[in-house]
Protein backbone atom coordinates (compact mmCIF):
# COMPACT_ATOMS: atom_id res chain seq x y z
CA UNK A 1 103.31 -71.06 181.97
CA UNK A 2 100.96 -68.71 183.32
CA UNK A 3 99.69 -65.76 181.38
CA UNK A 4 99.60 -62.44 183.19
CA UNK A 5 97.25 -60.21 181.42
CA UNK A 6 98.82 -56.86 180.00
CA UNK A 7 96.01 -54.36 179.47
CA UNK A 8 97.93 -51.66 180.65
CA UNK A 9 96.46 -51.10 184.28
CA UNK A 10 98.42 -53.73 187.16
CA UNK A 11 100.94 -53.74 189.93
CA UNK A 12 102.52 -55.99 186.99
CA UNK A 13 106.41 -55.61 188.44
CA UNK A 14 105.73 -57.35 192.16
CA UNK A 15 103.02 -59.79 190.96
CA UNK A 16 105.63 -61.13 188.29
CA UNK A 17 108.28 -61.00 191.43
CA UNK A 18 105.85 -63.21 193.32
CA UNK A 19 105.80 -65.77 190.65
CA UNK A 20 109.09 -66.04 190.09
CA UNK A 21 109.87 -66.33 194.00
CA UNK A 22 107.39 -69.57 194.63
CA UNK A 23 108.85 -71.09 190.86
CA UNK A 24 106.20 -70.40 188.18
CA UNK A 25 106.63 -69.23 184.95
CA UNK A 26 105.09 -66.28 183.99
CA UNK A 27 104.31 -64.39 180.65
CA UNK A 28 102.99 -60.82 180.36
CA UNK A 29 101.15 -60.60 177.37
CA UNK A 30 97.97 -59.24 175.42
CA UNK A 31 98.21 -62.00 172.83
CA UNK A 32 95.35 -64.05 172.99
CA UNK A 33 97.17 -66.98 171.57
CA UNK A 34 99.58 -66.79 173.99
CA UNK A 35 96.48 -66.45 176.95
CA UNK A 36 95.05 -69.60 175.30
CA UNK A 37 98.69 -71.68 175.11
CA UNK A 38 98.53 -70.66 179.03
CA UNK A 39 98.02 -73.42 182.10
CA UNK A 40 96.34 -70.09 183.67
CA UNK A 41 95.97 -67.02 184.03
CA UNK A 42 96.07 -64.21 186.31
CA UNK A 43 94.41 -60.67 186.15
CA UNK A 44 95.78 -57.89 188.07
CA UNK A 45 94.67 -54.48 188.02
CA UNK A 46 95.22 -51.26 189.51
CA UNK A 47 92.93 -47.89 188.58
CA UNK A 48 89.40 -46.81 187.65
CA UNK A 49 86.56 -50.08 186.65
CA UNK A 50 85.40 -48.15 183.60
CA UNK A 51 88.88 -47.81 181.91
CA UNK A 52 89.98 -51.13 182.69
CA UNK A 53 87.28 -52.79 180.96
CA UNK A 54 87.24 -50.33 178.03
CA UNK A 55 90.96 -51.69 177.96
CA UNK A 56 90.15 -55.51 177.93
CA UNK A 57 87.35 -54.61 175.03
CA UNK A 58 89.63 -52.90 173.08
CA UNK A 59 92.25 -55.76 172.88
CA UNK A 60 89.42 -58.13 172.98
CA UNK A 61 90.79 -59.32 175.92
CA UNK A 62 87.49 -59.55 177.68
CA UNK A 63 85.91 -62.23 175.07
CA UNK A 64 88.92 -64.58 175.36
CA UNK A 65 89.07 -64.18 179.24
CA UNK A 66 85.16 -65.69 179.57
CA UNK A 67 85.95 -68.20 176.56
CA UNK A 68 89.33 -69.67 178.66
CA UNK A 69 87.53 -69.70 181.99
CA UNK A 70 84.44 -71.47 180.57
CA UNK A 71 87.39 -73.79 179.35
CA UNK A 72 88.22 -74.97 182.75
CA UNK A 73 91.27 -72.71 183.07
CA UNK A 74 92.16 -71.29 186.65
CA UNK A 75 92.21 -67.64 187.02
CA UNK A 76 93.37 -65.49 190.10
CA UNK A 77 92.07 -61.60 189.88
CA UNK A 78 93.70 -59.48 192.14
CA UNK A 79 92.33 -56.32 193.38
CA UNK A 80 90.74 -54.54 190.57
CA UNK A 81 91.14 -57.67 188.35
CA UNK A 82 88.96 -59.59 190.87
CA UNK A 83 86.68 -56.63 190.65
CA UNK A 84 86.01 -57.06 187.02
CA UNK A 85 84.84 -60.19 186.93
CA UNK A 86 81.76 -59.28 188.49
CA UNK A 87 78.90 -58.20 186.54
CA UNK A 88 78.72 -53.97 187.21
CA UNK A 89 80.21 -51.47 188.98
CA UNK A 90 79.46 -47.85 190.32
CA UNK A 91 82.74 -46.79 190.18
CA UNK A 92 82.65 -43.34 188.17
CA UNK A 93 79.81 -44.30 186.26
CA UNK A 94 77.92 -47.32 186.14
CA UNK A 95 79.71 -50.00 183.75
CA UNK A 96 79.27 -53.75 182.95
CA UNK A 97 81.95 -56.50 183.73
CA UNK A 98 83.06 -59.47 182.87
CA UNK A 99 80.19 -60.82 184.32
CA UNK A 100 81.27 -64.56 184.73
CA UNK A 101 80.29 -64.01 188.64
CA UNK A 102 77.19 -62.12 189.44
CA UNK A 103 77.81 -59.07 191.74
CA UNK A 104 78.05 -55.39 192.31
CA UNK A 105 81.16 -53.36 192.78
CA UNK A 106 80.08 -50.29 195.31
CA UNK A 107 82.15 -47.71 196.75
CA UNK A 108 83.23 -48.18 200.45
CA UNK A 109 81.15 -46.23 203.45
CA UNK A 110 83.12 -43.44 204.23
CA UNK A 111 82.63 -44.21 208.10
CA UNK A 112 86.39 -45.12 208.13
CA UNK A 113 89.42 -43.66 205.47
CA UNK A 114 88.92 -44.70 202.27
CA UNK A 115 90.55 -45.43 200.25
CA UNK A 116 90.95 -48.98 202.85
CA UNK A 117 94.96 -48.73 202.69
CA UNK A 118 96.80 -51.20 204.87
CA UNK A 119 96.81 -54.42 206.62
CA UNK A 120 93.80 -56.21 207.96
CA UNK A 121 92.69 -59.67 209.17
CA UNK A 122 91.68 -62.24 207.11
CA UNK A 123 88.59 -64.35 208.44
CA UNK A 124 88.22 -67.70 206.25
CA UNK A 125 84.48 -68.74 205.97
CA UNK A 126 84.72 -71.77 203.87
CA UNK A 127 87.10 -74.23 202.51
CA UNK A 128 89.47 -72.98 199.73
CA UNK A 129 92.79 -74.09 198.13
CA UNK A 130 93.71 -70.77 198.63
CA UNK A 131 94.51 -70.71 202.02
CA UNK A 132 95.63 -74.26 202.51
CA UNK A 133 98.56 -74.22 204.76
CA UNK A 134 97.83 -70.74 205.75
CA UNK A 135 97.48 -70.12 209.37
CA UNK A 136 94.25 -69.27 210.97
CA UNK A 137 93.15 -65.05 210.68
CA UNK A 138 96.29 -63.97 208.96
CA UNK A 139 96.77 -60.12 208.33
CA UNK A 140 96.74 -59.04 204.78
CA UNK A 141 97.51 -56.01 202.65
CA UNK A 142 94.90 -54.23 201.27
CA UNK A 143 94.65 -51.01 198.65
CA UNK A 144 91.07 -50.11 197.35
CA UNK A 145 87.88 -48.11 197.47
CA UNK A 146 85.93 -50.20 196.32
CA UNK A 147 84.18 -53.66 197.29
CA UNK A 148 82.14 -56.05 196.07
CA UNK A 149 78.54 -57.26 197.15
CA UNK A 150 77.67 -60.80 196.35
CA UNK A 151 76.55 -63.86 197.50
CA UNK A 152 77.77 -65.53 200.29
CA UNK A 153 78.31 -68.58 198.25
CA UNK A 154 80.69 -67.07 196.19
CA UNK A 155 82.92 -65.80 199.73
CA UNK A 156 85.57 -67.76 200.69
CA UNK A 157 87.13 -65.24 203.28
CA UNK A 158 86.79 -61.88 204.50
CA UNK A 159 87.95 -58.58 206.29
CA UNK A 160 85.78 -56.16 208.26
CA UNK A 161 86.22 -52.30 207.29
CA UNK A 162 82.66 -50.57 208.40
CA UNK A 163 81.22 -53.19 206.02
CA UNK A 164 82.17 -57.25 205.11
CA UNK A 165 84.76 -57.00 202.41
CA UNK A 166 84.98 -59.92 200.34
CA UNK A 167 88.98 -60.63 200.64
CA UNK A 168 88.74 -64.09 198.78
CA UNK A 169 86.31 -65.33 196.07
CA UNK A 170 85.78 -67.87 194.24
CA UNK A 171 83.34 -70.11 191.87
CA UNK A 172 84.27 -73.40 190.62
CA UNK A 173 87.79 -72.64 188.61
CA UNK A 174 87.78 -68.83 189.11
CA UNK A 175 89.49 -67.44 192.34
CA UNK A 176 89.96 -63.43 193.16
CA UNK A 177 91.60 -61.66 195.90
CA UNK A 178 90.60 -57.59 197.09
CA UNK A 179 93.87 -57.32 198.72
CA UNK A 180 97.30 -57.92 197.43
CA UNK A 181 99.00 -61.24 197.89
CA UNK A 182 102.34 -60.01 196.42
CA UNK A 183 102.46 -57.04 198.67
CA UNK A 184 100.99 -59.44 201.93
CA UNK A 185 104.41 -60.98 202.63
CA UNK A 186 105.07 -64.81 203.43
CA UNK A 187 101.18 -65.06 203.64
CA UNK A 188 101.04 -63.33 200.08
CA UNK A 189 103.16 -66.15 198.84
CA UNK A 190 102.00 -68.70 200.64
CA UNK A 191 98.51 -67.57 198.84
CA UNK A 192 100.59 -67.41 195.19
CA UNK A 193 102.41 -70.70 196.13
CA UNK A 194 98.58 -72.25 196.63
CA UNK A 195 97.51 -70.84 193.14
CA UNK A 196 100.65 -72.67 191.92
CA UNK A 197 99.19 -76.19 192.85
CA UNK A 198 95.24 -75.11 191.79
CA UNK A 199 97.09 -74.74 188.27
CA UNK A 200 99.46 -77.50 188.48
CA UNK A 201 96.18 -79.76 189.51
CA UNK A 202 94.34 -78.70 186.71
CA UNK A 203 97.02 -79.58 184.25
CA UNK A 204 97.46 -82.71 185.41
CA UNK A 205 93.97 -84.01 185.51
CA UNK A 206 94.00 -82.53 181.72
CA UNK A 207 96.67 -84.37 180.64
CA UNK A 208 94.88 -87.52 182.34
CA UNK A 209 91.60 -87.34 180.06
């Protein structure tokens, strides 16, 4: 069962359609008993940085998100929910993260439209179960004003739009997406079907210690 994080801010409907398309069970829920009973988690998020995390404080969402990841739990943000586990953003006014990855959220140049709205290549610069299976520069759907600035390390793939947007991240079991892997078609799934296996992996090698 994976918990889906209900803090009021997501594209909840079509990333509980995704889950249910490649076969894993879902929960939405705030109830941190339930997020802890979870083989993993996923953060979505759609809206402003500052009221999302005022959100996750206020259900105390935020502590029990760093204390399950510290566990070992996989999580997939997407969009704004990979956003927030960075450690600040400028977005509105300048407000602290999750921090579990360091990093800056800053708004996009406005050489080209923002907000970034549409489909764009996807260049993988490193190994990640992710994309296993995934064909090489696949287009992806993107929504979002915002990017973030961090260390290479931490970049698994990315799109060009005036500046390097980070498309996929990750750091040890934590994995985050800017653009939208329900909305991104077969790829999408194929993405979702991939986070499927990270968390079935996991389980497994829990159940073998």
């Amino acid at each position: 069962m994976i918990a889906v994080i209900d803090y009021g801010m997501g594209n909840i409907c079509s990333v509980i359609q995704a889950l249910e398309k490649v076969g894993l069970s879902s929960v939405l829920t705030s109830d941190r008993d339930e997020i802890k009973k979870s083989k993993g988690i996923i953060l979505p998020g759609v809206g402003a940085f500052p009221k999302a995390m005022h959100q996750l404080k206020e259900k105390e969402l935020d502590v029990c998100i760093r204390e399950e990841v510290a566990d070992g739990k996989p999580l997939l943000g997407i969009c704004l929910g990979m956003q927030l586990l960075f450690t600040n953003s400028e977005e509105i006014e300048w407000t602290e993260g999750l921090e579990i990855i360091p990093g800056t959220v800053h708004h996009l140049p406005y050489t080209n439209k923002v907000p970034h709205m549409g489909w764009n290549m996807l260049e993988q610069r490193k190994e990640t179960p992710l994309l296993t299976g995934v064909r090489a520069n696949p287009y992806v759907y993107y929504v979002h004003s915002y990017y973030v600035e961090c260390d290479d390390c931490y970049i698994d793939a990315s799109s060009e739009y005036s500046v390097r947007v980070p498309g996929i991240i990750s750091y040890k079991n934590i994995y985050g997406t800017q653009f939208h892997p329900e909305k991104s078609g077969d790829i999408g799934l194929q993405i979702v079907q991939n986070f499927k296996k990270v968390v079935e992996a996991c389980s497994f090698s829990q159940q073998s210690t």
